[in-house]
N, C-alpha and C. Protein backbone atom coordinates (compact mmCIF):
# COMPACT_ATOMS: atom_id res chain seq x y z
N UNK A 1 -164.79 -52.37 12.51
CA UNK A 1 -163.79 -52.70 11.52
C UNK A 1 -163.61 -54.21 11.48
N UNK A 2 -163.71 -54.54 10.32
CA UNK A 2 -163.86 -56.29 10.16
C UNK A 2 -161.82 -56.32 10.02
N UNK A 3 -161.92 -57.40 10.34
CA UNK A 3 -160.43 -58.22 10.49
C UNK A 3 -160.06 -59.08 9.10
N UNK A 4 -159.21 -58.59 9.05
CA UNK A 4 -158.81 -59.62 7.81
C UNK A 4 -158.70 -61.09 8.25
N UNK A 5 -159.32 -62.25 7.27
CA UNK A 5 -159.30 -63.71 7.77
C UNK A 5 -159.89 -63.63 8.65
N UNK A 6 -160.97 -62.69 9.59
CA UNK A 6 -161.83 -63.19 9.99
C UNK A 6 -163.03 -63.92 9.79
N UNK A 7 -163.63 -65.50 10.28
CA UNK A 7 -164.55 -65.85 9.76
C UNK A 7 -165.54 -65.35 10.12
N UNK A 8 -166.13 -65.83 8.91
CA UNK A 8 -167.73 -65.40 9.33
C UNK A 8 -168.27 -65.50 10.23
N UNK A 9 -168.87 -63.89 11.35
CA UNK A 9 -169.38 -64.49 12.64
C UNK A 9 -168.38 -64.63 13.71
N UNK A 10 -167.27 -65.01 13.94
CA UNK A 10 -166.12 -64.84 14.10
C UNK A 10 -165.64 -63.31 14.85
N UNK A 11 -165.57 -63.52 16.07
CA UNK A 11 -165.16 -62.46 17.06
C UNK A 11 -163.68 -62.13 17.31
N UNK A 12 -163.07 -61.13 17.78
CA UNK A 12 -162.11 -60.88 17.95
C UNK A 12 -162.03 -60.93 19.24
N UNK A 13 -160.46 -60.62 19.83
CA UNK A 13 -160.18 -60.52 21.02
C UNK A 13 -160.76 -59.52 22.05
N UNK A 14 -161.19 -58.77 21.66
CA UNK A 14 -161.75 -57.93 22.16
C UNK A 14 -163.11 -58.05 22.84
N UNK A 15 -163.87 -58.79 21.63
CA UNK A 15 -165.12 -58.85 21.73
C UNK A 15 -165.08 -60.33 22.71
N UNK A 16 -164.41 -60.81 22.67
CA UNK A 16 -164.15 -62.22 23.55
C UNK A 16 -164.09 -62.00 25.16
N UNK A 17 -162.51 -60.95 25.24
CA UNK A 17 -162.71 -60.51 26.29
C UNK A 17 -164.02 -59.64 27.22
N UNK A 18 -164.42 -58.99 26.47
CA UNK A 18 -165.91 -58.54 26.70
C UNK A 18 -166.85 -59.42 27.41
N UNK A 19 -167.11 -60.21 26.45
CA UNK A 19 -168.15 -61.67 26.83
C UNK A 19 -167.32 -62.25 28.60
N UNK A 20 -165.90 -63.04 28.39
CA UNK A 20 -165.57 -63.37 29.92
C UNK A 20 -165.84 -62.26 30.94
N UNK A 21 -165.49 -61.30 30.97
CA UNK A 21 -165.18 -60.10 31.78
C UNK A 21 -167.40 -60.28 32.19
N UNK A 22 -167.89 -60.33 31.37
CA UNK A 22 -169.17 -59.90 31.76
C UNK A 22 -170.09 -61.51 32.68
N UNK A 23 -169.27 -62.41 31.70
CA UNK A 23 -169.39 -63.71 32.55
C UNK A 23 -169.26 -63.87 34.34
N UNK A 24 -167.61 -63.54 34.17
CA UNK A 24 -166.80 -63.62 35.24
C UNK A 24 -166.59 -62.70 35.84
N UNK A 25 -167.65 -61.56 36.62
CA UNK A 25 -166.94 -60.38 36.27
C UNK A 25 -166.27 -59.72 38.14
N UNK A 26 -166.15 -60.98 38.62
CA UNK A 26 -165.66 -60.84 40.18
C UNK A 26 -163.81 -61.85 40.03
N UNK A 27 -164.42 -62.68 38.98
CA UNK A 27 -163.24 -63.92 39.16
C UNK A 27 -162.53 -63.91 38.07
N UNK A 28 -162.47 -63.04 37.12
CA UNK A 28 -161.89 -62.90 35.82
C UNK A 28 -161.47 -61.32 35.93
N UNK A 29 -160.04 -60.85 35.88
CA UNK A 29 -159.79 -59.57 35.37
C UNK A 29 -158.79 -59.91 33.80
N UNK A 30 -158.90 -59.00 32.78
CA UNK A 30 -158.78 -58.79 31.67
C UNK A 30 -157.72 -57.79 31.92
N UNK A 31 -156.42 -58.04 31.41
CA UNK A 31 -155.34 -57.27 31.43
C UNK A 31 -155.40 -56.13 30.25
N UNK A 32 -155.45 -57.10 29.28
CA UNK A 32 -155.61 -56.83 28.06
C UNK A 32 -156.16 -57.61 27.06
N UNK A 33 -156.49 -56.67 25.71
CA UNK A 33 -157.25 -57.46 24.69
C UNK A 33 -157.00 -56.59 23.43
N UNK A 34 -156.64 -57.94 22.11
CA UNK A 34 -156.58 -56.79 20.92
C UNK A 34 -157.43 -57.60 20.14
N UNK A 35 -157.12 -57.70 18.39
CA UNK A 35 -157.91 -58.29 17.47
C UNK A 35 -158.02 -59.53 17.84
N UNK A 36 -156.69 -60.67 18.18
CA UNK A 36 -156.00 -61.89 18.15
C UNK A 36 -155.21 -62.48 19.55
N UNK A 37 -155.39 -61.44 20.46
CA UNK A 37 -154.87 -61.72 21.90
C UNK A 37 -155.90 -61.47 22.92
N UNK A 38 -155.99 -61.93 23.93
CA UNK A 38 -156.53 -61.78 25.00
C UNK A 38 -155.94 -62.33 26.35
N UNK A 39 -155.82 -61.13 27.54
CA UNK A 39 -154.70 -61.57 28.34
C UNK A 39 -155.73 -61.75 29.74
N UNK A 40 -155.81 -62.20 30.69
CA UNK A 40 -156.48 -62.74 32.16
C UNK A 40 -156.04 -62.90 33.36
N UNK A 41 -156.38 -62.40 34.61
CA UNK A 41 -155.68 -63.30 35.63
C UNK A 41 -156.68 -63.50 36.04
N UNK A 42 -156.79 -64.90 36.42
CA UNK A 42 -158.08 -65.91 36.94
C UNK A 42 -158.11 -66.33 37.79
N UNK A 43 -159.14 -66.04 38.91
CA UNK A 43 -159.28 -66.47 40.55
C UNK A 43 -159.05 -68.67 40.30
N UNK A 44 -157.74 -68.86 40.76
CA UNK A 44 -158.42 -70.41 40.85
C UNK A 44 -159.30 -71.19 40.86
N UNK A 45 -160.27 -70.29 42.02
CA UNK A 45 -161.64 -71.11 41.64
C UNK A 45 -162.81 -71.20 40.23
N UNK A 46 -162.29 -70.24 39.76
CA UNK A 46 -163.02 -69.75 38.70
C UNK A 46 -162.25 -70.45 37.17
N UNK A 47 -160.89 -70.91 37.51
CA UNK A 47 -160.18 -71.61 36.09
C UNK A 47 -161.42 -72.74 35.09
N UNK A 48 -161.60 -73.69 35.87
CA UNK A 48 -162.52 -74.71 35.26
C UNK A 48 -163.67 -74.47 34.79
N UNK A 49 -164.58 -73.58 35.60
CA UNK A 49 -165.78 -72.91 34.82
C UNK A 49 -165.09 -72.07 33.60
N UNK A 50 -164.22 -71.15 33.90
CA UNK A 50 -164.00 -70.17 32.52
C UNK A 50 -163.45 -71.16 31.53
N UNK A 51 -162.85 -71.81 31.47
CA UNK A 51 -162.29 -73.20 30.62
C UNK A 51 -162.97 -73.55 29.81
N UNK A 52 -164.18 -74.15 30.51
CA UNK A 52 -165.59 -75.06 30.07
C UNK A 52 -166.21 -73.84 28.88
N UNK A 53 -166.32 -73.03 29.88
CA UNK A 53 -167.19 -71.75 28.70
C UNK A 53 -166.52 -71.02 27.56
N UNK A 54 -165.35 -71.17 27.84
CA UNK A 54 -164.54 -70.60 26.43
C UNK A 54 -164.62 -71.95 25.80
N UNK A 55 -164.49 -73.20 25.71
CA UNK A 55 -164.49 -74.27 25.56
C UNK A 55 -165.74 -74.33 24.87
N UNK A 56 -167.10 -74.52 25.70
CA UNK A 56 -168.30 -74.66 25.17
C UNK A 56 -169.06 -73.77 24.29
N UNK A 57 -168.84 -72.28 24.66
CA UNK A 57 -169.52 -71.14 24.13
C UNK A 57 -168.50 -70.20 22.99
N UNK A 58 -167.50 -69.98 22.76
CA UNK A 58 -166.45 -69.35 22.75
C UNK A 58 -165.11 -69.90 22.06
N UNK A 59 -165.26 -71.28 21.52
CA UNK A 59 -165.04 -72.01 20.31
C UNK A 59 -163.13 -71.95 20.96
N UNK A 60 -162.61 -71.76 21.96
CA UNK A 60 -161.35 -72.11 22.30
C UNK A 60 -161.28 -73.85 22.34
N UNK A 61 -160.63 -74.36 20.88
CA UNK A 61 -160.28 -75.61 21.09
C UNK A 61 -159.01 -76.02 21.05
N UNK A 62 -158.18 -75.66 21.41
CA UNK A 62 -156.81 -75.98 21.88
C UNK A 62 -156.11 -75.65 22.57
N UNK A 63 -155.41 -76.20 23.87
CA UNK A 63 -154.46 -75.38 24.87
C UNK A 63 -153.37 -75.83 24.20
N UNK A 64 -152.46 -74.47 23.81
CA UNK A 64 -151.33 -74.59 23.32
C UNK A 64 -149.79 -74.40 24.36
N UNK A 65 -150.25 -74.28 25.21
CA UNK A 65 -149.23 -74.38 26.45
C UNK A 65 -149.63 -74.15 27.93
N UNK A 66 -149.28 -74.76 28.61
CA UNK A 66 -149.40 -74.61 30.09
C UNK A 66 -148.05 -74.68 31.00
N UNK A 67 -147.44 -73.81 31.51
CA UNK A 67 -146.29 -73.40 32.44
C UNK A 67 -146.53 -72.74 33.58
N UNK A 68 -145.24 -72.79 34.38
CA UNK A 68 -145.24 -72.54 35.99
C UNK A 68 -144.18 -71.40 36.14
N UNK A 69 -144.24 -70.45 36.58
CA UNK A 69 -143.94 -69.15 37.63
C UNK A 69 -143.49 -69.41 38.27
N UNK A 70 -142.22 -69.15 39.31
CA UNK A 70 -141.86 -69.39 40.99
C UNK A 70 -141.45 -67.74 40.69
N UNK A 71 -142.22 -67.23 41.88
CA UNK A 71 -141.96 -65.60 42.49
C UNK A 71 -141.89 -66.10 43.86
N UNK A 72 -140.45 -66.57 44.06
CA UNK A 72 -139.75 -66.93 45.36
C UNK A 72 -139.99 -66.03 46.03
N UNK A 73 -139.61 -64.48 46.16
CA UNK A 73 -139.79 -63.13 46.90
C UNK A 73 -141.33 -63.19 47.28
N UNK A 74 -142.23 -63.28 46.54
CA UNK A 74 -143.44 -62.93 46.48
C UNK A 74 -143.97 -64.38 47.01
N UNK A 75 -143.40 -65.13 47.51
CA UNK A 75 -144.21 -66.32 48.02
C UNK A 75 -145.37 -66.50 47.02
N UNK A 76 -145.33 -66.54 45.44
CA UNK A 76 -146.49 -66.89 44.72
C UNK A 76 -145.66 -68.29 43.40
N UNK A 77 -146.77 -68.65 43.29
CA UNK A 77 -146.52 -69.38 41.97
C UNK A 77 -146.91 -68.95 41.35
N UNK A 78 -147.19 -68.96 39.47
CA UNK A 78 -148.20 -69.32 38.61
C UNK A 78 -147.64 -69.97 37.52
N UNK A 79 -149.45 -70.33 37.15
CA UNK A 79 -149.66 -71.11 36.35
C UNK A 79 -150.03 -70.40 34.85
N UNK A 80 -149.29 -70.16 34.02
CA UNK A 80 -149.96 -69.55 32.64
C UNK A 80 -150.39 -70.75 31.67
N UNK A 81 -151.64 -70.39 31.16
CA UNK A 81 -152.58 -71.07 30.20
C UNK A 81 -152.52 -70.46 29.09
N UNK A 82 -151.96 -71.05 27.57
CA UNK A 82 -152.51 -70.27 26.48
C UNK A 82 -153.54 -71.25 25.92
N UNK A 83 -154.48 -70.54 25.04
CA UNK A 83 -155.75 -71.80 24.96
C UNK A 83 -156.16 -70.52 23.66
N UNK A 84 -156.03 -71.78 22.69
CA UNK A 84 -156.50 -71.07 21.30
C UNK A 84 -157.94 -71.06 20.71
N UNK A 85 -158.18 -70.48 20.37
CA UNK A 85 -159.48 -70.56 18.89
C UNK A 85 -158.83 -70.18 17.96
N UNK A 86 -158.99 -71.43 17.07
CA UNK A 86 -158.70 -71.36 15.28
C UNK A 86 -159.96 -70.83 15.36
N UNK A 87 -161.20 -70.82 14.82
CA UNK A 87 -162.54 -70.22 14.46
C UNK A 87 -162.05 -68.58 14.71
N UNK A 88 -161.93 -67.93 15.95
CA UNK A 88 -161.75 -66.63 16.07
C UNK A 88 -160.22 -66.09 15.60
N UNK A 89 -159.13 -67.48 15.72
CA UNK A 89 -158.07 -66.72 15.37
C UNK A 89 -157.51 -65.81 16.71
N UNK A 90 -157.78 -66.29 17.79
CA UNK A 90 -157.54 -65.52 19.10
C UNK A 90 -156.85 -66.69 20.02
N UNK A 91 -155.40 -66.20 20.96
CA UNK A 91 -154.74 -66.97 21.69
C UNK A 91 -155.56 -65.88 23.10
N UNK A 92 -155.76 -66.82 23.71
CA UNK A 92 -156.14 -66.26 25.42
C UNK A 92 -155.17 -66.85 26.34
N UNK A 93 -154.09 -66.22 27.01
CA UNK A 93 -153.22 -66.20 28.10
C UNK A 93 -153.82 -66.45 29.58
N UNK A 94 -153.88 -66.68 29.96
CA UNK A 94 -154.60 -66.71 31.27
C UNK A 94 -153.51 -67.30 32.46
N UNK A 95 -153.35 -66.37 33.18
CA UNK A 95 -152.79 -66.42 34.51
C UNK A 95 -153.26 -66.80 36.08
N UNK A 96 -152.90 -67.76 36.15
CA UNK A 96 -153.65 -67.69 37.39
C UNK A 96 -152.49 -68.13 38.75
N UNK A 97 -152.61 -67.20 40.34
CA UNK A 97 -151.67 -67.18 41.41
C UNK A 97 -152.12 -68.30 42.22
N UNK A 98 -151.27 -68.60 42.76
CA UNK A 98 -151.03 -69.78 43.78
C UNK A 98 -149.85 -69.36 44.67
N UNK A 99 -150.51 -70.39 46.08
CA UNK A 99 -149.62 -69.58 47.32
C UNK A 99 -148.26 -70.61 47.28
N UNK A 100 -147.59 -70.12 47.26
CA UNK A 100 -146.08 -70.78 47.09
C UNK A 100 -145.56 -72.30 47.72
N UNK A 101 -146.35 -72.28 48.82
CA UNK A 101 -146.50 -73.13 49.98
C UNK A 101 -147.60 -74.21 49.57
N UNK A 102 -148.67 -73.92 48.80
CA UNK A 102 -149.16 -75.38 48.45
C UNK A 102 -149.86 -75.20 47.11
N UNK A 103 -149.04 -75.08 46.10
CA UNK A 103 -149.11 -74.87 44.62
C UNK A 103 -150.06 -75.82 44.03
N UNK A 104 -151.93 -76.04 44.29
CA UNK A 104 -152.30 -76.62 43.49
C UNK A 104 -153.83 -75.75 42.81
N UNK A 105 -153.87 -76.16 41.83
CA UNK A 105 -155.12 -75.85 40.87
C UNK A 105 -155.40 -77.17 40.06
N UNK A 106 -157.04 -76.88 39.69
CA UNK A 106 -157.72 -78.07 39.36
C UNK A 106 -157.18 -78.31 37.98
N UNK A 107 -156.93 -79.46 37.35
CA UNK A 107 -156.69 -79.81 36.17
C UNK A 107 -157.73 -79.18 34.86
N UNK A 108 -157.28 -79.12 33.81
CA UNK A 108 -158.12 -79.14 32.57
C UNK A 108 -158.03 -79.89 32.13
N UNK A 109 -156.87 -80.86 31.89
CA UNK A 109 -157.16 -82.32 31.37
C UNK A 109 -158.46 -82.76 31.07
N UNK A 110 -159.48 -82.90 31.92
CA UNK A 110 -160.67 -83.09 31.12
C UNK A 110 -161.50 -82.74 30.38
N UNK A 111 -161.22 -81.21 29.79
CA UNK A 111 -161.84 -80.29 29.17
C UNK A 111 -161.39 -80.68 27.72
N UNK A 112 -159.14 -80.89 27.80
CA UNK A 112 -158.96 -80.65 26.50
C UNK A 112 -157.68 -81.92 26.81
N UNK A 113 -157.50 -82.43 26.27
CA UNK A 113 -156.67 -84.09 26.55
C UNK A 113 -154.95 -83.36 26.16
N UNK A 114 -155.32 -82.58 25.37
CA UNK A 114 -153.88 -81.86 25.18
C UNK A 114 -153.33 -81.29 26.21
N UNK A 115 -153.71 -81.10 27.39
CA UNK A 115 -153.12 -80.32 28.38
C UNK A 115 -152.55 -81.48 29.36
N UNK A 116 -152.71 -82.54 28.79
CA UNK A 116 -152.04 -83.93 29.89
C UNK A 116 -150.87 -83.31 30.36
N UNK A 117 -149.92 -83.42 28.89
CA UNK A 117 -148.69 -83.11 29.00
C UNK A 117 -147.83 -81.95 29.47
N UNK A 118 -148.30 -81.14 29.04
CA UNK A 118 -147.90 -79.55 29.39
C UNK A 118 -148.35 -79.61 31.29
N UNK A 119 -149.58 -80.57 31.90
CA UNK A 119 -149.61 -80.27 33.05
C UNK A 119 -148.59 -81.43 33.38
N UNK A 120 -148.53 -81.98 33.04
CA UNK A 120 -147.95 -83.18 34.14
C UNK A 120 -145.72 -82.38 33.80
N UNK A 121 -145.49 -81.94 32.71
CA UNK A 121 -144.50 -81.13 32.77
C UNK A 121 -144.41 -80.08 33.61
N UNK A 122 -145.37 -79.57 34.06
CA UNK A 122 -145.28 -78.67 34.93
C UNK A 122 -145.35 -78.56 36.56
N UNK A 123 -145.67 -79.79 36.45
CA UNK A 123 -145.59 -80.83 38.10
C UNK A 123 -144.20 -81.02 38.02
N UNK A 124 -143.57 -81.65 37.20
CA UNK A 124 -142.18 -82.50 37.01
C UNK A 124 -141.30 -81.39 37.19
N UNK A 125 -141.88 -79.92 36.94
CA UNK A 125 -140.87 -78.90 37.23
C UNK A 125 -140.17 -78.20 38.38
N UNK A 126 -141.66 -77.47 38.79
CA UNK A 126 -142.23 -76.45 39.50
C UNK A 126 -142.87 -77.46 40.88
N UNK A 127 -143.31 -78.57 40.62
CA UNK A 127 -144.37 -78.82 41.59
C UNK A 127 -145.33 -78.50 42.36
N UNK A 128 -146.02 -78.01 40.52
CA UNK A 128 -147.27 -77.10 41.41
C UNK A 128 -148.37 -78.69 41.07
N UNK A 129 -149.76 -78.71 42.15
CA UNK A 129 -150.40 -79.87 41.76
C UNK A 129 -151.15 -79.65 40.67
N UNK A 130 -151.66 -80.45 39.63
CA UNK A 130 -153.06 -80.35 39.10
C UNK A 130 -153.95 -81.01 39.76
N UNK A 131 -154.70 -81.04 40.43
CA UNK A 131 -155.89 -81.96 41.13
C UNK A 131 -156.84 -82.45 40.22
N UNK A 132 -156.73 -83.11 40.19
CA UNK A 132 -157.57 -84.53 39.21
C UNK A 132 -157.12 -84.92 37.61
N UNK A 133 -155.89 -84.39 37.45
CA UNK A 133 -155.03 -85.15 36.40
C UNK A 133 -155.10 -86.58 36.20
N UNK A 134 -154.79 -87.16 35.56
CA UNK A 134 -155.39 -88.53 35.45
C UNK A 134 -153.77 -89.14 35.68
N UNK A 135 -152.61 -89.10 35.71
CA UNK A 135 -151.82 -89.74 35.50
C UNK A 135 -150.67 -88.43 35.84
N UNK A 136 -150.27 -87.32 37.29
CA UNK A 136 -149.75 -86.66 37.32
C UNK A 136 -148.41 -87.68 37.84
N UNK A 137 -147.57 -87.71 37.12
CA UNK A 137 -146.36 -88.79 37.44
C UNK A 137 -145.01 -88.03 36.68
N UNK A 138 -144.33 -88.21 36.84
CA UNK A 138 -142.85 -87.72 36.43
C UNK A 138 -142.98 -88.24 34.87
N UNK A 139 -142.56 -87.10 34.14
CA UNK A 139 -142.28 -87.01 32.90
C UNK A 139 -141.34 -86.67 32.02
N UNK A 140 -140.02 -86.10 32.58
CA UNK A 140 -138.69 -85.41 32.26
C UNK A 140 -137.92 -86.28 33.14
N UNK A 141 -138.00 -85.92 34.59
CA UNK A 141 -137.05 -86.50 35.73
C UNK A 141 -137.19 -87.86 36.06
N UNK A 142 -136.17 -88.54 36.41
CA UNK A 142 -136.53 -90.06 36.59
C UNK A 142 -137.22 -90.21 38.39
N UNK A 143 -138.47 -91.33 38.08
CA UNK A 143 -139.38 -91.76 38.93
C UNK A 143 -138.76 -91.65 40.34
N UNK A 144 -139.67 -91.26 41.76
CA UNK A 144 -138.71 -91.13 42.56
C UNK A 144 -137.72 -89.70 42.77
N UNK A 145 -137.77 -88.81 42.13
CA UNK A 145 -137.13 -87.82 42.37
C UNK A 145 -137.65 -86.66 43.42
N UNK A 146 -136.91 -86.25 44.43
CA UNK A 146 -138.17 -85.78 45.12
C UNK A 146 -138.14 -84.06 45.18
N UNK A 147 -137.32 -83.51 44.38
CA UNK A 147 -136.90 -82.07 44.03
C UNK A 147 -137.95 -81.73 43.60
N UNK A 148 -137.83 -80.31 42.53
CA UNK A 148 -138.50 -80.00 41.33
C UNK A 148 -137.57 -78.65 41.04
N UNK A 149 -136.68 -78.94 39.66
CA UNK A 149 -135.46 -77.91 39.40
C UNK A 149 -135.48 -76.72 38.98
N UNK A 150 -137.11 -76.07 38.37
CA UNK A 150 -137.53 -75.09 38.23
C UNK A 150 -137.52 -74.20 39.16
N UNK A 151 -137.79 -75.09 40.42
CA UNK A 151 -138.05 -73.45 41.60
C UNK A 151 -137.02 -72.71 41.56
N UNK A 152 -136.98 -71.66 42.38
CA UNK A 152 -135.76 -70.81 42.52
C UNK A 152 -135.42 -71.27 43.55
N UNK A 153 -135.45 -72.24 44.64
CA UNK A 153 -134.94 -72.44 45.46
C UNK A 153 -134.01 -73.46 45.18
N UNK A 154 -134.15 -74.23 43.84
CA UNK A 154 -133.43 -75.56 43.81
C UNK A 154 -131.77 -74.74 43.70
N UNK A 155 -130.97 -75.77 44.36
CA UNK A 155 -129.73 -75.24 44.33
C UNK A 155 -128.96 -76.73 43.56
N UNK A 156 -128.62 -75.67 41.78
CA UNK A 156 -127.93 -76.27 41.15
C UNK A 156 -127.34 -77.24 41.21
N UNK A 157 -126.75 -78.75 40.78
CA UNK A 157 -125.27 -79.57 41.46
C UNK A 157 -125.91 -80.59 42.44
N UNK A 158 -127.01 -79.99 42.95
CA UNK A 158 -127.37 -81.19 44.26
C UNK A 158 -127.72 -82.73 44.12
N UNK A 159 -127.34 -83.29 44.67
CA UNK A 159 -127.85 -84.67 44.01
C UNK A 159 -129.09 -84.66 44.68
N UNK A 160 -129.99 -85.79 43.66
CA UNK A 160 -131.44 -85.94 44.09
C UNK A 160 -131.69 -87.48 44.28
């Protein structure tokens, strides 16, 4: 069944997820997938390669958000990635866990320049790292702050 406004050639979510899952198929699980969505949780080590290849092969040219998780109980972080294709018309979610205790994953910044911001906001929050960000520095909170007010541990009122 062809998709309406699909371009020519032009895959759906489905067929997308297909392709990673067969790529990745130890370091990539696929939650879900429809015409226009595709959902992931991604072994850390595996973020930057799957990046590159949705990137290179798979026509995802825009990360449209990057945010941070605190599962205080669960001693986990995460990191959610949405990363678009206009060409397919498909948003891919991608999740990926981190141990609570030393919250870092490798940057995409170099893949897609749009994700500067959304990562270095998400340091300024959460304080999870990006490793090899080009400029991970305070971006909301003033310089010097040594909190991060997102966690669930921050306790409201405190001075910093």
């Amino acid at each position: 069944m062809e998709r309406i406004g699909l371009a020519p050639g032009g895959k759906t979510g489905e067929v997308l997820a297909q392709d990673i899952a067969q790529k990745f198929p130890q370091l990539v699980t696929i939650t879900k997938a429809t015409h226009n969505r595709l959902y992931a949780k991604v072994d850390k080590a595996a973020l930057v390669p799957l990046c590159s290849y949705m990137k290179d092969n798979l026509d995802f040219e825009h990360v449209t958000c990057v945010g941070g998780v605190d599962w205080l109980e669960e001693k986990k972080m995460q990191v959610v990635y949405h990363i678009t294709s206009y060409a397919n018309k498909v948003t891919a979610e991608l999740v990926v866990d981190l141990p609570r205790d030393q919250p870092e994953v490798d940057s995409i910044t170099p893949l897609w320049g749009g994700a500067n911001w959304h990562e270095r906001e998400t340091w300024d929050m959460f304080g999870i790292v990006f490793v090899g960000h080009p400029k991970l520095e305070r971006l909301l909170n003033p310089a010097g702050t040594e909190v991060f007010p997102f966690r669930k541990d921050f306790v409201s009122g405190r001075r910093v």
